[in-house]
PDB file of N, CA and C in Angstrom:
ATOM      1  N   UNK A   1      14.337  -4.262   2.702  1.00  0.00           N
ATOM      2  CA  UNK A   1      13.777  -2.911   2.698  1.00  0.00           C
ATOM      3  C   UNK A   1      12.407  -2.937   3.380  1.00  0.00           C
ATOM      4  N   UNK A   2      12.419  -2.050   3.868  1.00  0.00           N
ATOM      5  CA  UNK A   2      10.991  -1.945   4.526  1.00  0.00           C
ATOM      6  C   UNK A   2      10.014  -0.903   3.932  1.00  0.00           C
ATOM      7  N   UNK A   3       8.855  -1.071   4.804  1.00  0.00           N
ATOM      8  CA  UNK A   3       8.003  -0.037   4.057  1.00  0.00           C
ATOM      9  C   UNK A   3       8.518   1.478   4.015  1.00  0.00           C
ATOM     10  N   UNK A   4       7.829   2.161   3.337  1.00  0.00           N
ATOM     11  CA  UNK A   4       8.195   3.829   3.267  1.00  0.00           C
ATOM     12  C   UNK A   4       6.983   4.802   3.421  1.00  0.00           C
ATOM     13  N   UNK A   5       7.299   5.697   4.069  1.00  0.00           N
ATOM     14  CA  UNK A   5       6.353   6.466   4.734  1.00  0.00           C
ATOM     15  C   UNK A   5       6.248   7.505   3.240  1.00  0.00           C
ATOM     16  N   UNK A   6       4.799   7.511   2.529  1.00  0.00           N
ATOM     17  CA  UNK A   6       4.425   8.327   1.654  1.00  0.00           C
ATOM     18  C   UNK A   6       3.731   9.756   2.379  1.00  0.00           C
ATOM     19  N   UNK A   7       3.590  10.997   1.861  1.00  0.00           N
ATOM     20  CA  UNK A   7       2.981  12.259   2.230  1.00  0.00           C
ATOM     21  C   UNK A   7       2.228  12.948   1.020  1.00  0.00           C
ATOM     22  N   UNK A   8       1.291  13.751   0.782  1.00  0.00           N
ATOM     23  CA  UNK A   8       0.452  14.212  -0.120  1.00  0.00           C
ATOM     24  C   UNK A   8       1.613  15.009  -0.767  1.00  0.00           C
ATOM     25  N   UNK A   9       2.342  15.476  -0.288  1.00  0.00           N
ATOM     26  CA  UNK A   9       3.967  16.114  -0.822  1.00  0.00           C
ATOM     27  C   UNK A   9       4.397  15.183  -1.247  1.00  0.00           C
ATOM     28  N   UNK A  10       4.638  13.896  -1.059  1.00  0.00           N
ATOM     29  CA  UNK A  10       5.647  13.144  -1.570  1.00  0.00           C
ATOM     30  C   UNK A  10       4.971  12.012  -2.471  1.00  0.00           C
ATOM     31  N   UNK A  11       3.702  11.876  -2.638  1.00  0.00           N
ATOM     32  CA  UNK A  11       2.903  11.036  -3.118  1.00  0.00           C
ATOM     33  C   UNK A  11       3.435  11.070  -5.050  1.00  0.00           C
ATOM     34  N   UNK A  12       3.116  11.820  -5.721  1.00  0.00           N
ATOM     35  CA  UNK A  12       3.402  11.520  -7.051  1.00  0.00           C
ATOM     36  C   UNK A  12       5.113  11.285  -7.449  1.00  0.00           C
ATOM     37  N   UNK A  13       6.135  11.783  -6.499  1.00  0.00           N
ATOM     38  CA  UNK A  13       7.230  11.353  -6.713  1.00  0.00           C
ATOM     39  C   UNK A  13       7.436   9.869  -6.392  1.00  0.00           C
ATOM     40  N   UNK A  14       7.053   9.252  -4.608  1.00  0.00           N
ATOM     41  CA  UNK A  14       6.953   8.037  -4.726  1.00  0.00           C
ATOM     42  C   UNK A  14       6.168   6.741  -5.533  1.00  0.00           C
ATOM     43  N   UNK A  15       5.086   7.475  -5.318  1.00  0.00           N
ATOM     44  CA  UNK A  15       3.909   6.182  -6.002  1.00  0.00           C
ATOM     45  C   UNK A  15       3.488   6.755  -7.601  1.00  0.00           C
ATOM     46  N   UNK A  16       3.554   7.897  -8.132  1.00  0.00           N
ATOM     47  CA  UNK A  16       2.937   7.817  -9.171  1.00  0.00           C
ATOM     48  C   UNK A  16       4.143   7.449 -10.280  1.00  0.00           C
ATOM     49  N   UNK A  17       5.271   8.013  -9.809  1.00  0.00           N
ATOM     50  CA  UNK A  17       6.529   7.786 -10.699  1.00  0.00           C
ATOM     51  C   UNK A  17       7.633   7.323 -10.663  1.00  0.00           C
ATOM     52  N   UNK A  18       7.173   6.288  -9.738  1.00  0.00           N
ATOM     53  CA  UNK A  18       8.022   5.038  -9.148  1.00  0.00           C
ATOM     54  C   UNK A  18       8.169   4.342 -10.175  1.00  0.00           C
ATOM     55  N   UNK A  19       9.068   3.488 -10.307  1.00  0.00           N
ATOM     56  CA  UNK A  19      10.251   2.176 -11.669  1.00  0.00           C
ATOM     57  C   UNK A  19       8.951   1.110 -11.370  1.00  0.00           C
ATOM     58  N   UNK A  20       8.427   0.571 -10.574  1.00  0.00           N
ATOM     59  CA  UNK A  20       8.017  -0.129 -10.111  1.00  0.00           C
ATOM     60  C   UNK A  20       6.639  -0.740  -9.528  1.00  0.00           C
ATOM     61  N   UNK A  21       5.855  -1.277  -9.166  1.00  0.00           N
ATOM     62  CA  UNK A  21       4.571  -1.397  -8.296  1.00  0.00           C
ATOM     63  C   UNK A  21       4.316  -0.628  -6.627  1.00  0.00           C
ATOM     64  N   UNK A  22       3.498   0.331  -6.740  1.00  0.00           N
ATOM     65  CA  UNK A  22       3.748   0.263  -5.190  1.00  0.00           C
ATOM     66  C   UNK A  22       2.188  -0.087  -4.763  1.00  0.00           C
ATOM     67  N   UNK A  23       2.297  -0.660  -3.987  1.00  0.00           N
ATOM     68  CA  UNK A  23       1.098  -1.013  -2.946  1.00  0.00           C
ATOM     69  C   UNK A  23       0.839   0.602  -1.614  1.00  0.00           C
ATOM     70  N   UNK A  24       0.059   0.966  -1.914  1.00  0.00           N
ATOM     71  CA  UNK A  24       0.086   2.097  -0.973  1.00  0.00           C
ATOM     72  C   UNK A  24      -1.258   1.917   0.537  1.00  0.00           C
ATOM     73  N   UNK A  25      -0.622   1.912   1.758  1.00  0.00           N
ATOM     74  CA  UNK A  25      -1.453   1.294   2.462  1.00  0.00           C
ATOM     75  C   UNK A  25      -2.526   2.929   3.086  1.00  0.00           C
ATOM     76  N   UNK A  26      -3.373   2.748   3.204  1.00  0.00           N
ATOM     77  CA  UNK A  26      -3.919   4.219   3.794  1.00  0.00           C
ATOM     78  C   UNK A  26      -4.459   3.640   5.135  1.00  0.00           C
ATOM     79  N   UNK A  27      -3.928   4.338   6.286  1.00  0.00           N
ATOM     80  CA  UNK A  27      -3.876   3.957   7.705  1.00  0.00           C
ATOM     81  C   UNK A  27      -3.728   5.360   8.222  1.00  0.00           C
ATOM     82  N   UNK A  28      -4.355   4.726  10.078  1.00  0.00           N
ATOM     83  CA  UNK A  28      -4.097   6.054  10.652  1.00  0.00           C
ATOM     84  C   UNK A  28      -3.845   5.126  11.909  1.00  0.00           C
ATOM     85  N   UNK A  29      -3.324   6.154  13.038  1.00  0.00           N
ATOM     86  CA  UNK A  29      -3.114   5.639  14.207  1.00  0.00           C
ATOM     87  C   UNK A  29      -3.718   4.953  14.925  1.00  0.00           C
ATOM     88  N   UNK A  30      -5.175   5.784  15.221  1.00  0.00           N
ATOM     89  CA  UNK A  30      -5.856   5.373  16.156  1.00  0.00           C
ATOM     90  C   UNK A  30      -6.821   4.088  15.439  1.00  0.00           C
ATOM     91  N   UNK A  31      -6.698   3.001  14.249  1.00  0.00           N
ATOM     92  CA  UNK A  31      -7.515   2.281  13.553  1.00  0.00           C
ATOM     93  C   UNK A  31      -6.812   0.884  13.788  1.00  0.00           C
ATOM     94  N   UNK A  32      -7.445   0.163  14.584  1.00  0.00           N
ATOM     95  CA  UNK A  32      -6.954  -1.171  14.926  1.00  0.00           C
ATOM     96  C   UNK A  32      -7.067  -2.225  13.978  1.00  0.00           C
ATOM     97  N   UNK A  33      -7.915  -2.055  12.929  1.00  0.00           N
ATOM     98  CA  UNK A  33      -7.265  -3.090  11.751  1.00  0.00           C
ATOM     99  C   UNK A  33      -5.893  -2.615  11.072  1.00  0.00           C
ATOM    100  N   UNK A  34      -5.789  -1.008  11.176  1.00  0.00           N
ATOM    101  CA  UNK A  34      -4.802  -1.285  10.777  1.00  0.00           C
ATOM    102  C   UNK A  34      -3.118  -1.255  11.059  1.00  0.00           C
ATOM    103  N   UNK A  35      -3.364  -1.040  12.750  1.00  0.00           N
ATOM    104  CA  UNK A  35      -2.555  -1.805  13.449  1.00  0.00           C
ATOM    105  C   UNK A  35      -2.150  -3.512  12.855  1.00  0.00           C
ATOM    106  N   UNK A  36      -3.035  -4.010  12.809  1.00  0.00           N
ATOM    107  CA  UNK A  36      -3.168  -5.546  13.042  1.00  0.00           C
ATOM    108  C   UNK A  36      -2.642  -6.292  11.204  1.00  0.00           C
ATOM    109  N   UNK A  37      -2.284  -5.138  10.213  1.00  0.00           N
ATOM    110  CA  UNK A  37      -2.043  -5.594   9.076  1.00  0.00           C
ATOM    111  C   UNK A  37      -0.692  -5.263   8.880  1.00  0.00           C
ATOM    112  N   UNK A  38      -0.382  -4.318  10.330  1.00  0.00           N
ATOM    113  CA  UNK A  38       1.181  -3.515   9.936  1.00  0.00           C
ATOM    114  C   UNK A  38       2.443  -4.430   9.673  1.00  0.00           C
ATOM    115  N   UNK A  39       2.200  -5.493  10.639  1.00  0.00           N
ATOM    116  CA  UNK A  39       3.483  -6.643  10.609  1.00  0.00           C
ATOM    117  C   UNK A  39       3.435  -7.551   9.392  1.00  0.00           C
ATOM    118  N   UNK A  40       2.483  -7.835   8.675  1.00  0.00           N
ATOM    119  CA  UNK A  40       2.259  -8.612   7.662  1.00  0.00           C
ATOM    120  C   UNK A  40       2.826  -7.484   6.403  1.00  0.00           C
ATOM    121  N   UNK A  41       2.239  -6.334   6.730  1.00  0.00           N
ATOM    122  CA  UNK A  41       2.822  -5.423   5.038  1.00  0.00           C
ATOM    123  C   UNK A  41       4.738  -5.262   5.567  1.00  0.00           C
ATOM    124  N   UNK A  42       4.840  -5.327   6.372  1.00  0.00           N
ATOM    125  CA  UNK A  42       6.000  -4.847   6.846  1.00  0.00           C
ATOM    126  C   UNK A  42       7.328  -6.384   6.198  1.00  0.00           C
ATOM    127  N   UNK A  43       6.504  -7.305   6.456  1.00  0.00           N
ATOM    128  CA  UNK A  43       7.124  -8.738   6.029  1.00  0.00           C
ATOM    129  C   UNK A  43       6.901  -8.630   4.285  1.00  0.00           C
ATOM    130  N   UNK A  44       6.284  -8.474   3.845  1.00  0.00           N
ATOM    131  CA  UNK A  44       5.672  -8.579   2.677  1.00  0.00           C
ATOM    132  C   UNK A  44       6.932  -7.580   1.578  1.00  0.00           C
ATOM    133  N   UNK A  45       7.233  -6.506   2.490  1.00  0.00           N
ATOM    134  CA  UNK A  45       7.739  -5.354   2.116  1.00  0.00           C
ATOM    135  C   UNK A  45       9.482  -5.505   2.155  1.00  0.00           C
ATOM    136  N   UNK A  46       9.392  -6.613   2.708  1.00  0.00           N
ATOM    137  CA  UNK A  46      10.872  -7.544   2.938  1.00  0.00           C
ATOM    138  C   UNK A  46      11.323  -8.715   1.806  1.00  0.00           C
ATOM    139  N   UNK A  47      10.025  -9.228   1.956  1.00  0.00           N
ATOM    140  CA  UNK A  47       9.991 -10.592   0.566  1.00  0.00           C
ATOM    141  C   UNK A  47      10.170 -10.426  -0.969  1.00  0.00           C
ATOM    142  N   UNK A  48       8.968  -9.046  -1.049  1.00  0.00           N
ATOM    143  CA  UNK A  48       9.218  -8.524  -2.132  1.00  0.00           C
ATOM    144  C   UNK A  48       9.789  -7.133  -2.654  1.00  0.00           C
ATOM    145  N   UNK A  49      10.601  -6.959  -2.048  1.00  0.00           N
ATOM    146  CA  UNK A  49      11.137  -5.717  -2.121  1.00  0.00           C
ATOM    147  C   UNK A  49      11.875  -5.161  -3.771  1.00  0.00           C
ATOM    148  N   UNK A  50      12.273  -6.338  -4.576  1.00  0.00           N
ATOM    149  CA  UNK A  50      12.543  -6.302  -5.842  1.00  0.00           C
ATOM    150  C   UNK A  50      11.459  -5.916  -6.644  1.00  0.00           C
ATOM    151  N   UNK A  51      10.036  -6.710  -6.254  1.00  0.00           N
ATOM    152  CA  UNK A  51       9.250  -6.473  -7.559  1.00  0.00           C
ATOM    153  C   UNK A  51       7.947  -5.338  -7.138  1.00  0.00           C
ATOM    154  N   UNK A  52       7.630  -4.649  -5.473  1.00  0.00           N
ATOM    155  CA  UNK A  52       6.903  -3.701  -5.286  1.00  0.00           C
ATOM    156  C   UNK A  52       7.277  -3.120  -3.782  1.00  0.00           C
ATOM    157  N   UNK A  53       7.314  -1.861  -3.979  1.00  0.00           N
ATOM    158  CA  UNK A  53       7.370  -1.277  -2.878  1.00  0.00           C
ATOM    159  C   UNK A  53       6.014  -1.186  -2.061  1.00  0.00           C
ATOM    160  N   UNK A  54       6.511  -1.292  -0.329  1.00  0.00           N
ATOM    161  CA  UNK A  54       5.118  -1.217   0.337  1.00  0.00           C
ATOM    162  C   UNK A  54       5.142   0.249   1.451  1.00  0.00           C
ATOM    163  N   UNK A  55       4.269   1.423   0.678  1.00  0.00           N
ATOM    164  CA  UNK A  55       4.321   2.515   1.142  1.00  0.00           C
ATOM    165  C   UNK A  55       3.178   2.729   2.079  1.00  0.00           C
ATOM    166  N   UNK A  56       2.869   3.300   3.278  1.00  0.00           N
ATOM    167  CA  UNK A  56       2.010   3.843   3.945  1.00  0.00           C
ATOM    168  C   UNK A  56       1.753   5.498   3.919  1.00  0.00           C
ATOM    169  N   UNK A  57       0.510   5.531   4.146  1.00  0.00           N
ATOM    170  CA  UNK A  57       0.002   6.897   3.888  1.00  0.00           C
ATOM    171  C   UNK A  57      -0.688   7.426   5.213  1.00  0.00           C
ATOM    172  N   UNK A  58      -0.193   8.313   6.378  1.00  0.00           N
ATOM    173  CA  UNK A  58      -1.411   8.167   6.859  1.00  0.00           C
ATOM    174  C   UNK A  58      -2.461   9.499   6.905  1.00  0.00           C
ATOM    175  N   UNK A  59      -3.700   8.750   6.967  1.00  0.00           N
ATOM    176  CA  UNK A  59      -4.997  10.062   6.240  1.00  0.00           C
ATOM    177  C   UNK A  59      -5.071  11.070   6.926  1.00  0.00           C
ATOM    178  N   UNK A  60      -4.264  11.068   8.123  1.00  0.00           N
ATOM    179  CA  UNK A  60      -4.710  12.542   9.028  1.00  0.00           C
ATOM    180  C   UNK A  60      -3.522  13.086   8.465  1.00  0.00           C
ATOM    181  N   UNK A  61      -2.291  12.926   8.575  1.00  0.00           N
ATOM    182  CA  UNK A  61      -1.495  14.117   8.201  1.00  0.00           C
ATOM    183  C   UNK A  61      -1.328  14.106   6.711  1.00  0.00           C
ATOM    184  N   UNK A  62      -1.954  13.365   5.812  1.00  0.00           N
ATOM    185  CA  UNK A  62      -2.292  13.376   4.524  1.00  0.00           C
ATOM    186  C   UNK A  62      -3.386  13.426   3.845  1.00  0.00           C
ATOM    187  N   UNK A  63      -4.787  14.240   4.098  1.00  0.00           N
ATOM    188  CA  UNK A  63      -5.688  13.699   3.641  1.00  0.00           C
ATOM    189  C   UNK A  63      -6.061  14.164   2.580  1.00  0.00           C
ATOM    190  N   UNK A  64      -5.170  14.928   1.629  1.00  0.00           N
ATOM    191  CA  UNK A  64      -5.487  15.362   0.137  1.00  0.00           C
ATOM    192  C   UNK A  64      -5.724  14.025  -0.885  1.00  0.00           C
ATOM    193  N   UNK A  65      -4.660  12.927  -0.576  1.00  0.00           N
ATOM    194  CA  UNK A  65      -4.316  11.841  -1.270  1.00  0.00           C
ATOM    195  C   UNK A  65      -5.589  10.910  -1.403  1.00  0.00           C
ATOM    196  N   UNK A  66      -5.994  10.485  -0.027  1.00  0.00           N
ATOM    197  CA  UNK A  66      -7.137   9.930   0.153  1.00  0.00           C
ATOM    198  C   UNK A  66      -8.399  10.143   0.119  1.00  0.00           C
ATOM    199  N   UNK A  67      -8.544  11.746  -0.195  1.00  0.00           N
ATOM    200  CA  UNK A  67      -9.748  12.209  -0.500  1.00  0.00           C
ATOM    201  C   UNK A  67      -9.496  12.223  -2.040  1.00  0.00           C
ATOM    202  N   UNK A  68      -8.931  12.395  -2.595  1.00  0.00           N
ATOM    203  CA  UNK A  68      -8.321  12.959  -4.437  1.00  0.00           C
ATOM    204  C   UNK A  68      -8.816  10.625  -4.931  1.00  0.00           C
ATOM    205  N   UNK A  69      -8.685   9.620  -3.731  1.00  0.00           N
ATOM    206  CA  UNK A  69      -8.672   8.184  -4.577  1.00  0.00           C
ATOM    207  C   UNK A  69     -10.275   7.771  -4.195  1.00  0.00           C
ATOM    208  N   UNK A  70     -10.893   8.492  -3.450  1.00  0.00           N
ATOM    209  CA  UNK A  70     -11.663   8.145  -3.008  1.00  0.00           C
ATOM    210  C   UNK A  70     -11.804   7.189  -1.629  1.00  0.00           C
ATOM    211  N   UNK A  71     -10.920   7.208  -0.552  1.00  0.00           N
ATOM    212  CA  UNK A  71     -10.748   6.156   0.163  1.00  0.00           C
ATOM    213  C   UNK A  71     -11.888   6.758   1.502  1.00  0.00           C
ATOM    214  N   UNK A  72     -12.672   5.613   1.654  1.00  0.00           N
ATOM    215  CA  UNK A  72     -14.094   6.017   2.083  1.00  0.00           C
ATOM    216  C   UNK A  72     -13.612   5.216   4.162  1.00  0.00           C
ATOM    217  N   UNK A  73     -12.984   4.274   3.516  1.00  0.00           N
ATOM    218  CA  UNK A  73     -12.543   3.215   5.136  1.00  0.00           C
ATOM    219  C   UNK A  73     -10.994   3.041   5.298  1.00  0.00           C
ATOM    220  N   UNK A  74     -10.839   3.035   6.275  1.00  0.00           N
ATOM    221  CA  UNK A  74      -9.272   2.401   6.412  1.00  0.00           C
ATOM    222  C   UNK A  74      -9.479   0.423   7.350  1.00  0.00           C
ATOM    223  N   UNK A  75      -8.494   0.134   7.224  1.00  0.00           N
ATOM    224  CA  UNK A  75      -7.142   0.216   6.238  1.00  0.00           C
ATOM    225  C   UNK A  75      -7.884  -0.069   4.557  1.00  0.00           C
ATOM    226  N   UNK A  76      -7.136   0.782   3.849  1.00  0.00           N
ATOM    227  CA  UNK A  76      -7.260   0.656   2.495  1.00  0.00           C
ATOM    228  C   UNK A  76      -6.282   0.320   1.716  1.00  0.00           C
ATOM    229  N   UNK A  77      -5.957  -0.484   1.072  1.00  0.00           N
ATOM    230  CA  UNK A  77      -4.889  -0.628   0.343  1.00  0.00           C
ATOM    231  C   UNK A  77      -4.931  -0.596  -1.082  1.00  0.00           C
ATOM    232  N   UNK A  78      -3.794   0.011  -1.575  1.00  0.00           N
ATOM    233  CA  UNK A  78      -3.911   0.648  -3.663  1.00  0.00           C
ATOM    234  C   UNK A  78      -2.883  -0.034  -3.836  1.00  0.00           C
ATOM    235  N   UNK A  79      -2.938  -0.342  -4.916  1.00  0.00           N
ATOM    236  CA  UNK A  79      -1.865  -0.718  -5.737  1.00  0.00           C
ATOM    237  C   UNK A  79      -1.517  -0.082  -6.921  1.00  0.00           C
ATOM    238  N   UNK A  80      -0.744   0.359  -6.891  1.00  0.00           N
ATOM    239  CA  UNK A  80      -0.424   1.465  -8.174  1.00  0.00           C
ATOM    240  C   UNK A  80       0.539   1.070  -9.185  1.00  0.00           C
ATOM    241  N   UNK A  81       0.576   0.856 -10.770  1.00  0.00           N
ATOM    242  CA  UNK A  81       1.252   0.555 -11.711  1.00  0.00           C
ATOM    243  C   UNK A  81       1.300   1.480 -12.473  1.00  0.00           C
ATOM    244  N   UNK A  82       2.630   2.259 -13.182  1.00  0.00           N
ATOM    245  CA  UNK A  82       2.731   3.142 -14.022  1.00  0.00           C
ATOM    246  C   UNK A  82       1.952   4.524 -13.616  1.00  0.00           C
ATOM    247  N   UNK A  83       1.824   4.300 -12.567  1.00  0.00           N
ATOM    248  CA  UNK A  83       0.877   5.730 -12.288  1.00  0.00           C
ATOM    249  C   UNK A  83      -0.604   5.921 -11.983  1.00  0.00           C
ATOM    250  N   UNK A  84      -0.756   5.043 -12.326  1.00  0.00           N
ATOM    251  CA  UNK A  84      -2.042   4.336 -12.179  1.00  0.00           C
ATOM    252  C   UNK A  84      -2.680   3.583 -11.318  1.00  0.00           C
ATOM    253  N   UNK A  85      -4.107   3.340 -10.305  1.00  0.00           N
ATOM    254  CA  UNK A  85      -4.476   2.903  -9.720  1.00  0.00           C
ATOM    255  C   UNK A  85      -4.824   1.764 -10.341  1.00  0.00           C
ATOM    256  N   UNK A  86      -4.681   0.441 -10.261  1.00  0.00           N
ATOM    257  CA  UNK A  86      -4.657  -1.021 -10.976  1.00  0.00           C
ATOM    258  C   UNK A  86      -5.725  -1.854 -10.223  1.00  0.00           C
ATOM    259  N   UNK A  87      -5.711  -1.502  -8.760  1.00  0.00           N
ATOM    260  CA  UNK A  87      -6.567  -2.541  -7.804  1.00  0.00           C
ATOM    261  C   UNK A  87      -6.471  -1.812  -6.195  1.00  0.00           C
ATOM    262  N   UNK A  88      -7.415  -2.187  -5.834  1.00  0.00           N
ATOM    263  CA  UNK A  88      -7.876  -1.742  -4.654  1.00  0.00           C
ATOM    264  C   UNK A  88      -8.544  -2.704  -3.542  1.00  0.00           C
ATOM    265  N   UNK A  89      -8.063  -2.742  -2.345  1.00  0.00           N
ATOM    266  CA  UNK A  89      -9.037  -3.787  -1.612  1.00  0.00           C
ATOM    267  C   UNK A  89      -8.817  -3.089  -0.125  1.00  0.00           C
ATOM    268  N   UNK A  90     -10.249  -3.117   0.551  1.00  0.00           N
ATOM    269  CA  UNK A  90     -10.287  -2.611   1.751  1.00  0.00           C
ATOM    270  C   UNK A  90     -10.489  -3.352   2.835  1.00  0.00           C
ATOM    271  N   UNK A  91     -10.239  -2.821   4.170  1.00  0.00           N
ATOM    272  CA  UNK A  91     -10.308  -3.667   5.246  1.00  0.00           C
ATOM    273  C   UNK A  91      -8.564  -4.489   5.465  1.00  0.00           C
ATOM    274  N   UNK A  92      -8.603  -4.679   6.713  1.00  0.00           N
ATOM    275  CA  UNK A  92      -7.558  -6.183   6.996  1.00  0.00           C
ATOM    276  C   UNK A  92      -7.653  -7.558   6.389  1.00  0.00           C
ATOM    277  N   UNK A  93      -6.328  -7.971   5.844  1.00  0.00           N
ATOM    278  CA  UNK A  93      -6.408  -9.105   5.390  1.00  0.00           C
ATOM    279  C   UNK A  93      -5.418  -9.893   6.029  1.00  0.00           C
ATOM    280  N   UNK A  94      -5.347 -10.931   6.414  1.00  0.00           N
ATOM    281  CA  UNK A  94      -3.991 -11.709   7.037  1.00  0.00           C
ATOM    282  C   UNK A  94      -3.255 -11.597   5.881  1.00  0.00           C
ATOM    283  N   UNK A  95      -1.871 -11.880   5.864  1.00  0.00           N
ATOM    284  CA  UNK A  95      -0.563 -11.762   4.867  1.00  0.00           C
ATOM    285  C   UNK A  95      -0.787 -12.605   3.821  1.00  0.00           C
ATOM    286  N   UNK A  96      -1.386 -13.842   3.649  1.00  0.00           N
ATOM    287  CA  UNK A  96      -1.354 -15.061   2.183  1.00  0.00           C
ATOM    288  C   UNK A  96      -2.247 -14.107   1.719  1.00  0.00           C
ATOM    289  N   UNK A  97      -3.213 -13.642   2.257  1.00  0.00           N
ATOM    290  CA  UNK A  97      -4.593 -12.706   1.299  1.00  0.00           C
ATOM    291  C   UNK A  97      -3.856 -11.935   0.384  1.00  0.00           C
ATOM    292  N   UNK A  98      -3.223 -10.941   1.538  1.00  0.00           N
ATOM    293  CA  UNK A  98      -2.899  -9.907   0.913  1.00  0.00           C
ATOM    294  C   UNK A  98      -1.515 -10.264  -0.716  1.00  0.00           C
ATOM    295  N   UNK A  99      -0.487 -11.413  -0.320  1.00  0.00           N
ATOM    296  CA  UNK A  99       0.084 -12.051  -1.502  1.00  0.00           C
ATOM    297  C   UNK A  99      -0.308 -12.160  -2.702  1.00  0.00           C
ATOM    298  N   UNK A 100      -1.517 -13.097  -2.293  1.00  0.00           N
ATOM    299  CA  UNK A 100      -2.697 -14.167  -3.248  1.00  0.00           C
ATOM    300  C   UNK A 100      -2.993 -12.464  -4.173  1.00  0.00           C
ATOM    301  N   UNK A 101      -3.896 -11.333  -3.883  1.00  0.00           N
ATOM    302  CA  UNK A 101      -4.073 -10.477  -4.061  1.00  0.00           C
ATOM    303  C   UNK A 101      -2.794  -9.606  -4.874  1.00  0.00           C
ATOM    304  N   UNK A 102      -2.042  -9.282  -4.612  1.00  0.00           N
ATOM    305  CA  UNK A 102      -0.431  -9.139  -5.292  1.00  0.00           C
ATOM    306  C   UNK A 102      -0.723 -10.020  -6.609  1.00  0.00           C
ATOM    307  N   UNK A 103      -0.817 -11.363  -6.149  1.00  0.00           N
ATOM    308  CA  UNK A 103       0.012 -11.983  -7.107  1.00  0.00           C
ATOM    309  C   UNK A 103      -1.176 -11.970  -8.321  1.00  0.00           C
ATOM    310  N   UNK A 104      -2.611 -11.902  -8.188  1.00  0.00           N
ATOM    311  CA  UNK A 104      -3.296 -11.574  -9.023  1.00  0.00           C
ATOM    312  C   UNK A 104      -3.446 -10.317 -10.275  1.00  0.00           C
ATOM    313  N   UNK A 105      -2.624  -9.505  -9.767  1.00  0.00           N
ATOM    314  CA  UNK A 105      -1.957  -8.566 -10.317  1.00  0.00           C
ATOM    315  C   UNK A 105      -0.875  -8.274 -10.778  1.00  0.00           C
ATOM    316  N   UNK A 106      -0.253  -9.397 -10.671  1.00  0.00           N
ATOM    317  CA  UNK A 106       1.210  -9.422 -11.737  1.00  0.00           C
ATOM    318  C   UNK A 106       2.182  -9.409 -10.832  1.00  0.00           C
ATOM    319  N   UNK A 107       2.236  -9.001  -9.579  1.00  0.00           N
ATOM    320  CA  UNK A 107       2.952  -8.735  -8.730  1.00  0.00           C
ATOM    321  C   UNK A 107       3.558 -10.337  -8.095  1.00  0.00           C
ATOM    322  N   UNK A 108       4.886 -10.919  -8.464  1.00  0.00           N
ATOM    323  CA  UNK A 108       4.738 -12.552  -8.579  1.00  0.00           C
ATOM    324  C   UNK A 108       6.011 -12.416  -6.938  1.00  0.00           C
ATOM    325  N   UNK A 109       5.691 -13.422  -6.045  1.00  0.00           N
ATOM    326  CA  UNK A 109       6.785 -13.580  -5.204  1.00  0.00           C
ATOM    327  C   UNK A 109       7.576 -14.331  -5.433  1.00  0.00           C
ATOM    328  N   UNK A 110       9.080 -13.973  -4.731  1.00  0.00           N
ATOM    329  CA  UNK A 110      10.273 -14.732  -5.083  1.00  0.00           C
ATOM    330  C   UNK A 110       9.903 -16.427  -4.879  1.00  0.00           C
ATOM    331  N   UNK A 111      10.340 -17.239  -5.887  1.00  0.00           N
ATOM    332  CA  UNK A 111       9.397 -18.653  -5.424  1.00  0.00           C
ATOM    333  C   UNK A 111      10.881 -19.610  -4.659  1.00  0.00           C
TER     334      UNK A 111
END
């Protein structure tokens, strides 16, 4: 499974009342970090597809979402549990970061 495209319309059905973890990435087109993190969430979103979904948001044709979490920079990434914002980390990270980060949060990869 791959990632899934979230919308300020579609935001509390996917991420707030999702079975599951979602990692929600906040990106926009023209932002070259977060170009440069797309192939790593995109793999990530393959590995662990059982234990969290990896959704993208992006802030121009969504920017209720990202103004309502406070997201000040892109790329931003949330992680959301039960509805809830759990953890947050901004900027690009190469793919083990972004794991290591997961997995600090309960979020465990297939071993």
């Amino acid at each position: 499974m791959s990632t899934v495209t979230v919308t300020d319309e579609t935001f509390e059905q996917d991420v707030l009342k999702a079975g599951k973890p979602v990692l929600v990435d906040f990106w926009a087109e023209w932002c070259g970090p977060c170009k440069q993190i797309a192939p790593a969430l995109e793999q990530i979103a393959e590995e662990l597809h059982d234990q969290v979904t990896i959704a993208k948001l992006n802030i121009e044709d969504s920017p209720t979402t990202p103004s309502r979490y406070g997201v000040r920079g892109i790329p931003t990434m949330m992680l959301f549990k039960d509805g809830q914002m759990a953890s947050m980390k901004v900027g690009a990270m190469p793919k083990q970061k972004i794991l290591e980060w997961l997995s600090e949060t309960g979020v465990k990869a297939p071993a």
